[in-house]
Each structure stands twice: as C-alpha cells, then as structure tokens.
C-alpha atoms as a PDB file:
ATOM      1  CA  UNK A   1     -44.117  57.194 -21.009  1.00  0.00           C
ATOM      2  CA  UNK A   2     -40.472  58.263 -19.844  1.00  0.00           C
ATOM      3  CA  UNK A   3     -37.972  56.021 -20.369  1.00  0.00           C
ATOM      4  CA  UNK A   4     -34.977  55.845 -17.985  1.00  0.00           C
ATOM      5  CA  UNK A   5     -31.641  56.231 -19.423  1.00  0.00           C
ATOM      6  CA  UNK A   6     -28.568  54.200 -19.100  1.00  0.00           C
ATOM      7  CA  UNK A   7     -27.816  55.665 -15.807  1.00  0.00           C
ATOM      8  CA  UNK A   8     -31.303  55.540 -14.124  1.00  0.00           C
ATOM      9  CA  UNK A   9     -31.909  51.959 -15.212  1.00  0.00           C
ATOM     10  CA  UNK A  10     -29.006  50.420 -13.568  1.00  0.00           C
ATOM     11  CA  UNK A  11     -29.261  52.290 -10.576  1.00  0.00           C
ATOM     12  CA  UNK A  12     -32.947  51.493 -10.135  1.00  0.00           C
ATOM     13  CA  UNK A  13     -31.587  47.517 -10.429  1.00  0.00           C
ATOM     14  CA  UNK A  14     -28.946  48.565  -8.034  1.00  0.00           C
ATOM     15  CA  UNK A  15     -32.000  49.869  -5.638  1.00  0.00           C
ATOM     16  CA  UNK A  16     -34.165  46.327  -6.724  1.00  0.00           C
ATOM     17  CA  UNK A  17     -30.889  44.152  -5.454  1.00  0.00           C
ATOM     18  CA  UNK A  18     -30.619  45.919  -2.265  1.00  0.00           C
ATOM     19  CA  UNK A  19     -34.094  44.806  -1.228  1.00  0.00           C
ATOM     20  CA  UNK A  20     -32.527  41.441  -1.141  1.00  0.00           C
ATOM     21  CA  UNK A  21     -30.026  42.579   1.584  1.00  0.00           C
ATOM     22  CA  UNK A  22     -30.397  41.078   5.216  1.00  0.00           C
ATOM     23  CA  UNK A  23     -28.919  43.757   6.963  1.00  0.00           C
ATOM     24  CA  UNK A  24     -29.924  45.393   9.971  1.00  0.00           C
ATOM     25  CA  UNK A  25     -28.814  48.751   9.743  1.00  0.00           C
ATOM     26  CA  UNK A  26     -28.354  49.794   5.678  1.00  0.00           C
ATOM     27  CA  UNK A  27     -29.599  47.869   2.956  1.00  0.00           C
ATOM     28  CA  UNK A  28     -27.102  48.175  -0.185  1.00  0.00           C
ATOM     29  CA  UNK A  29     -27.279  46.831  -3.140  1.00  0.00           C
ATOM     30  CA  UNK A  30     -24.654  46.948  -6.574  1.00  0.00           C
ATOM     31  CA  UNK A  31     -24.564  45.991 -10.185  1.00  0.00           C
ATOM     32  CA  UNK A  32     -21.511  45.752 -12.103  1.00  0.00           C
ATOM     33  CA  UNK A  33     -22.406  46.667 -16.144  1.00  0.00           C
ATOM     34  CA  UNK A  34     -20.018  46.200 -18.768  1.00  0.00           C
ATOM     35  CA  UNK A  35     -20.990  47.433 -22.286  1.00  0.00           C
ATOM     36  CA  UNK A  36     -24.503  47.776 -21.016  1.00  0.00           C
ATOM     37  CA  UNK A  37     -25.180  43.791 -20.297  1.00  0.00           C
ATOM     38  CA  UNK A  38     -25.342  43.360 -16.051  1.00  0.00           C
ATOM     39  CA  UNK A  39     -21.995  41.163 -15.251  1.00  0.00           C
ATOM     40  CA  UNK A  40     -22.729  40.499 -10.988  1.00  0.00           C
ATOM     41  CA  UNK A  41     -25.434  41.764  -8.481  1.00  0.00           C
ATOM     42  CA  UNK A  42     -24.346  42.085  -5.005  1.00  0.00           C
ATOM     43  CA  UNK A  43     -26.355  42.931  -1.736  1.00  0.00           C
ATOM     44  CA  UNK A  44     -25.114  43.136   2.008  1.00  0.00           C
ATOM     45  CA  UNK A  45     -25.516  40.283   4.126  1.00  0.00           C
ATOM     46  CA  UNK A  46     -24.100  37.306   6.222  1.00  0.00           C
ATOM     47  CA  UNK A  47     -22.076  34.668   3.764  1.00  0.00           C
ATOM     48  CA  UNK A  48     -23.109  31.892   2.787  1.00  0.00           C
ATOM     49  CA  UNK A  49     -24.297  29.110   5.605  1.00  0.00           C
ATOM     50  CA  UNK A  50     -23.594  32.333   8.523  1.00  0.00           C
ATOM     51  CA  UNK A  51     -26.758  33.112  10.538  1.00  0.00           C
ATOM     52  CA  UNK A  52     -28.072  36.424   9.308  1.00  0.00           C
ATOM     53  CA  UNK A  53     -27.963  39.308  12.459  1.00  0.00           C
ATOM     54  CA  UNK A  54     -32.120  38.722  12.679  1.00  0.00           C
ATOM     55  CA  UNK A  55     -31.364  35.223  13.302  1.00  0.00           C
ATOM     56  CA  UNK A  56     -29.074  36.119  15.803  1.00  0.00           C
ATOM     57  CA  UNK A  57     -31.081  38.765  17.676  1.00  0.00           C
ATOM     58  CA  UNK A  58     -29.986  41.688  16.025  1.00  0.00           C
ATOM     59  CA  UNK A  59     -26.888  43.704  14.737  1.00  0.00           C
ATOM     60  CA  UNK A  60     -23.387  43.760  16.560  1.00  0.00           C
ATOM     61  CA  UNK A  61     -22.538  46.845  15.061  1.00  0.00           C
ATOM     62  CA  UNK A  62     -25.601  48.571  16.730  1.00  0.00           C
ATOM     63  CA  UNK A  63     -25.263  46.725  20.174  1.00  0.00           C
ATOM     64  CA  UNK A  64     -21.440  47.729  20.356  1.00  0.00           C
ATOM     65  CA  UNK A  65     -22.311  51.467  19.482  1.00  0.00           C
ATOM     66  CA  UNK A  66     -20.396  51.496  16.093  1.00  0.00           C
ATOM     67  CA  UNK A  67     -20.592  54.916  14.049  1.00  0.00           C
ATOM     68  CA  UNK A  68     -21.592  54.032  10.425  1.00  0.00           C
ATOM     69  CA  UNK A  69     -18.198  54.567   8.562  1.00  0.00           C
ATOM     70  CA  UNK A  70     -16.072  52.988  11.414  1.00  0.00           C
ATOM     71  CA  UNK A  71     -15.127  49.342  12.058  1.00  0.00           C
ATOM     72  CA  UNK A  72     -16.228  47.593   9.070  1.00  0.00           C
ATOM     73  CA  UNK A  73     -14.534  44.370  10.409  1.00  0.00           C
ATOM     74  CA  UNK A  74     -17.121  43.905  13.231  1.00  0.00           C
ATOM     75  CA  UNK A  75     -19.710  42.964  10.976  1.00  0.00           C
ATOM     76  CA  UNK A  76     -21.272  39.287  10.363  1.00  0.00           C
ATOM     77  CA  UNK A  77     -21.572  41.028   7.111  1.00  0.00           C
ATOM     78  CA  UNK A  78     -20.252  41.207   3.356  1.00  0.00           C
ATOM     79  CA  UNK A  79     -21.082  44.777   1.486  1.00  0.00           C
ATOM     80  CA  UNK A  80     -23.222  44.643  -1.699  1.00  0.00           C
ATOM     81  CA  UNK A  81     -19.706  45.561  -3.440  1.00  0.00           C
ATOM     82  CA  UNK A  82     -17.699  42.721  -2.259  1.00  0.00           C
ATOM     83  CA  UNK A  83     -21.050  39.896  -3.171  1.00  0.00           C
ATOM     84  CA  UNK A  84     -21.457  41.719  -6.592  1.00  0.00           C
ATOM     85  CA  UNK A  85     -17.352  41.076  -7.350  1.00  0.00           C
ATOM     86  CA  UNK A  86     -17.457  37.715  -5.604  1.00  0.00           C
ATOM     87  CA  UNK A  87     -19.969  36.952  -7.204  1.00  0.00           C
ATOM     88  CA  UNK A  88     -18.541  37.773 -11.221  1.00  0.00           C
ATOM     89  CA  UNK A  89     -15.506  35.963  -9.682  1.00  0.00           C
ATOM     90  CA  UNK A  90     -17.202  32.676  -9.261  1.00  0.00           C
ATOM     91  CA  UNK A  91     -19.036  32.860 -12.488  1.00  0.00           C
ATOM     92  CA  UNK A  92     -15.597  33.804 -14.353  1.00  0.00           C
ATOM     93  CA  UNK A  93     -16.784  37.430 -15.718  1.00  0.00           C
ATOM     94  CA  UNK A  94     -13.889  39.650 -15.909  1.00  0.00           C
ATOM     95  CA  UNK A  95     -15.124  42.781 -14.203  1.00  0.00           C
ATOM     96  CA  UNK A  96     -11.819  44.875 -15.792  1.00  0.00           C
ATOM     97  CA  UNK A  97     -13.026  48.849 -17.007  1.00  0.00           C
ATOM     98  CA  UNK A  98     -16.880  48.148 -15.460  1.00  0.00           C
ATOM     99  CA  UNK A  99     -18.716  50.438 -14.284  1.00  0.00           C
ATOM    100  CA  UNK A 100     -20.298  49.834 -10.838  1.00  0.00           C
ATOM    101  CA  UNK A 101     -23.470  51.164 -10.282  1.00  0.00           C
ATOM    102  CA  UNK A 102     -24.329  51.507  -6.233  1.00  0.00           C
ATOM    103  CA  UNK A 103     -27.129  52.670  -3.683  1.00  0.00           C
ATOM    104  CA  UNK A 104     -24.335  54.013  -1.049  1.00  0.00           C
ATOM    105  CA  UNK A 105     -21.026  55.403  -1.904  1.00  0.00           C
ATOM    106  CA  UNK A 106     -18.549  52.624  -0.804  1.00  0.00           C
ATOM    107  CA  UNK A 107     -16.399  51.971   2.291  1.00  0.00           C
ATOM    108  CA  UNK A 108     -12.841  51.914   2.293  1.00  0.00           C
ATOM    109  CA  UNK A 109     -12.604  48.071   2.313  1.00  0.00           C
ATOM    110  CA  UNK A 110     -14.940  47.625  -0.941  1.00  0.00           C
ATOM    111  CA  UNK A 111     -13.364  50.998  -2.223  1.00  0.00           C
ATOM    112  CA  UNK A 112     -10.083  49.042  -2.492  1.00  0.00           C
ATOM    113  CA  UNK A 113     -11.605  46.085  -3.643  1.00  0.00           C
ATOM    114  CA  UNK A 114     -12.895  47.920  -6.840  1.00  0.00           C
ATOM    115  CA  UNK A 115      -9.839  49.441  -7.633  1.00  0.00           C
ATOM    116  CA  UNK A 116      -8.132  45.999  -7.381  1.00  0.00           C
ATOM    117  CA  UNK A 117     -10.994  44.372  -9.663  1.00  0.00           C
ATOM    118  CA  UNK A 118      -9.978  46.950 -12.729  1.00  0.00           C
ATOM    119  CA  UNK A 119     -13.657  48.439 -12.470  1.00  0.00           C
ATOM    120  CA  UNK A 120     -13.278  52.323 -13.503  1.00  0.00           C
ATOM    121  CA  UNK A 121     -16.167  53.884 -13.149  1.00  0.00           C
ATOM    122  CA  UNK A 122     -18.582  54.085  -9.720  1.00  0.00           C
ATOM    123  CA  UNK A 123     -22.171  55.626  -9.907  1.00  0.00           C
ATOM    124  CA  UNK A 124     -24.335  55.694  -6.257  1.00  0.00           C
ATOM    125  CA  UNK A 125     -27.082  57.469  -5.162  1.00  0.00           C
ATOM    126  CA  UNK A 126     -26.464  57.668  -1.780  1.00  0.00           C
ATOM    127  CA  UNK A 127     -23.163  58.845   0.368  1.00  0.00           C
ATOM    128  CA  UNK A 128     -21.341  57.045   3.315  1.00  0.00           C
ATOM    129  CA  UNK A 129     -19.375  58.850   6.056  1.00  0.00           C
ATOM    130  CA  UNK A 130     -15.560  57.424   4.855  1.00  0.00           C
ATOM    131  CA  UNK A 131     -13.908  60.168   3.851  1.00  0.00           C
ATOM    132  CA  UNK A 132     -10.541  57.511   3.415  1.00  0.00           C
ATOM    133  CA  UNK A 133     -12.446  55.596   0.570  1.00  0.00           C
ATOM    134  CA  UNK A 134     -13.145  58.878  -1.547  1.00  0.00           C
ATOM    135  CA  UNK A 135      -9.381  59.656  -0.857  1.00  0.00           C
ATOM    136  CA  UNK A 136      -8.186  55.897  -1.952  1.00  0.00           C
ATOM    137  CA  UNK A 137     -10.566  56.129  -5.159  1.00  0.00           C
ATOM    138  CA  UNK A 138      -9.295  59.841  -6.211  1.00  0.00           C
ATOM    139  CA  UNK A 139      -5.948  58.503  -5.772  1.00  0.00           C
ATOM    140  CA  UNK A 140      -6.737  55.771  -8.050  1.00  0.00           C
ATOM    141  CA  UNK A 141      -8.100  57.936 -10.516  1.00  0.00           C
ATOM    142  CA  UNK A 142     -11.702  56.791  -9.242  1.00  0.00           C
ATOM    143  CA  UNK A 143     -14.612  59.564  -9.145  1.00  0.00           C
ATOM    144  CA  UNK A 144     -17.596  58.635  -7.383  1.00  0.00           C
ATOM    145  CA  UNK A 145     -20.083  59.884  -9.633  1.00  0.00           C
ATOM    146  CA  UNK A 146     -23.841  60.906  -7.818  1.00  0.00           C
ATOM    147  CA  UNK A 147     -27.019  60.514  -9.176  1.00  0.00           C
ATOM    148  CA  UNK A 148     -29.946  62.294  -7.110  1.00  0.00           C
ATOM    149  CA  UNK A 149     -32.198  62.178  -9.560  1.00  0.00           C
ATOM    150  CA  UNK A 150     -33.647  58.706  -9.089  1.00  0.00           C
END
C-alpha cells in the first residue's frame, strides 16, 4: 500500500470538500493547512440562509451567458476560497504563512483575498481562465503551485 504524501493528502481533502459544493457549474473545494493540522475547509455555494441556484431553477451565470473567468459578482455564490477563510475567521484560526491547498486555481477576487489573509503558499490541481489573479499572486510573491498527479 502507497501512501500519499503531504501534498496528495490535502489535495485529495481539498477534492472530498468540493463534493459538498452546491454549485451549478464548477464544484471547488479548499483546505487551508498550517504545520500539517487542517485550519478551515471551504466549498462554493450560496451563503448561509440564500436559496442555492437548484432551488432557484438553475445558475444565473449560465442563463446570462457568462464566460467562466468573467463576472464573478453575478453569482448567488461564495468560492471554496472565500468559505475556507471565512470560515478560520469565525473560528479565530489565524490563517498567516498557510498553505492553501485547492481543486481550481483561484479567481482574482479570492486571489486577493489570500494574499490579504497572510496565506503564502497555493497548491491546485486544476486551472481557471483569470490570467489577472496569476498576475496579482506573482506580484505578491504568490506561485500557484500544480499538482497533476492526483
């Protein structure tokens, strides 16, 4: 028996959370990990108390031709990244030089979130067309690290 390392275990957790996600169109899903303990979980869907897009006959995004990458404000919606650092916030876990652990490279929106939470490391398996957030995170001193092998 193989066993995963560091890496490949917190991504497949990423991949478990996103099965939690409501969304129509991607399901996402993010772990922050500090020092190898889990901190938050995250997955994308409606907030709290919002109708989820299936109980509102389907996704906005898609009915108002949308391009993924584009428009992130018409969305019922909060990415896996934002729940995941919401999420730490409410439980007061200090997500400062994390490491965030992904299914889809992030949007602009959560890109800047992350920086702003102190997290310094980002792992996904997956990209995203926003070409911006790669930019913002560079800037930042952010790489988005792949892993393909999962």
């Amino acid at each position: 028996m193989e066993r995963p390392d560091w890496d490949e275990y917190f991504m497949e957790m990423a991949a478990v959370t996103a099965k939690r996600s409501t969304c129509l169109r991607r399901r996402v899903g993010a772990v922050i990990v500090q020092d190898r303990h889990i901190m938050a979980t995250g997955y994308n869907g409606a907030p709290k108390g919002i109708a989820h897009c299936a109980e509102r006959g389907g996704c906005l995004r898609e009915r108002m031709n949308i391009p993924s990458g584009e428009r992130h404000e018409l969305c019922f919606g909060l990415h896996a990244e934002q729940n995941a650092i919401v999420q730490a916030a409410s439980l007061g876990q200090s997500v400062d030089g994390a490491t965030m652990y992904i299914t889809h490279q992030p949007c602009v929106i959560c890109a800047k979130m992350i920086i702003n939470a102190g997290i310094k490391k980002i792992i996904v398996k997956e990209g995203y067309p926003d070409k911006l957030a790669v930019d913002i995170l560079a800037e930042a001193g952010l790489k988005i690290i792949m892993v393909d092998s999962l």
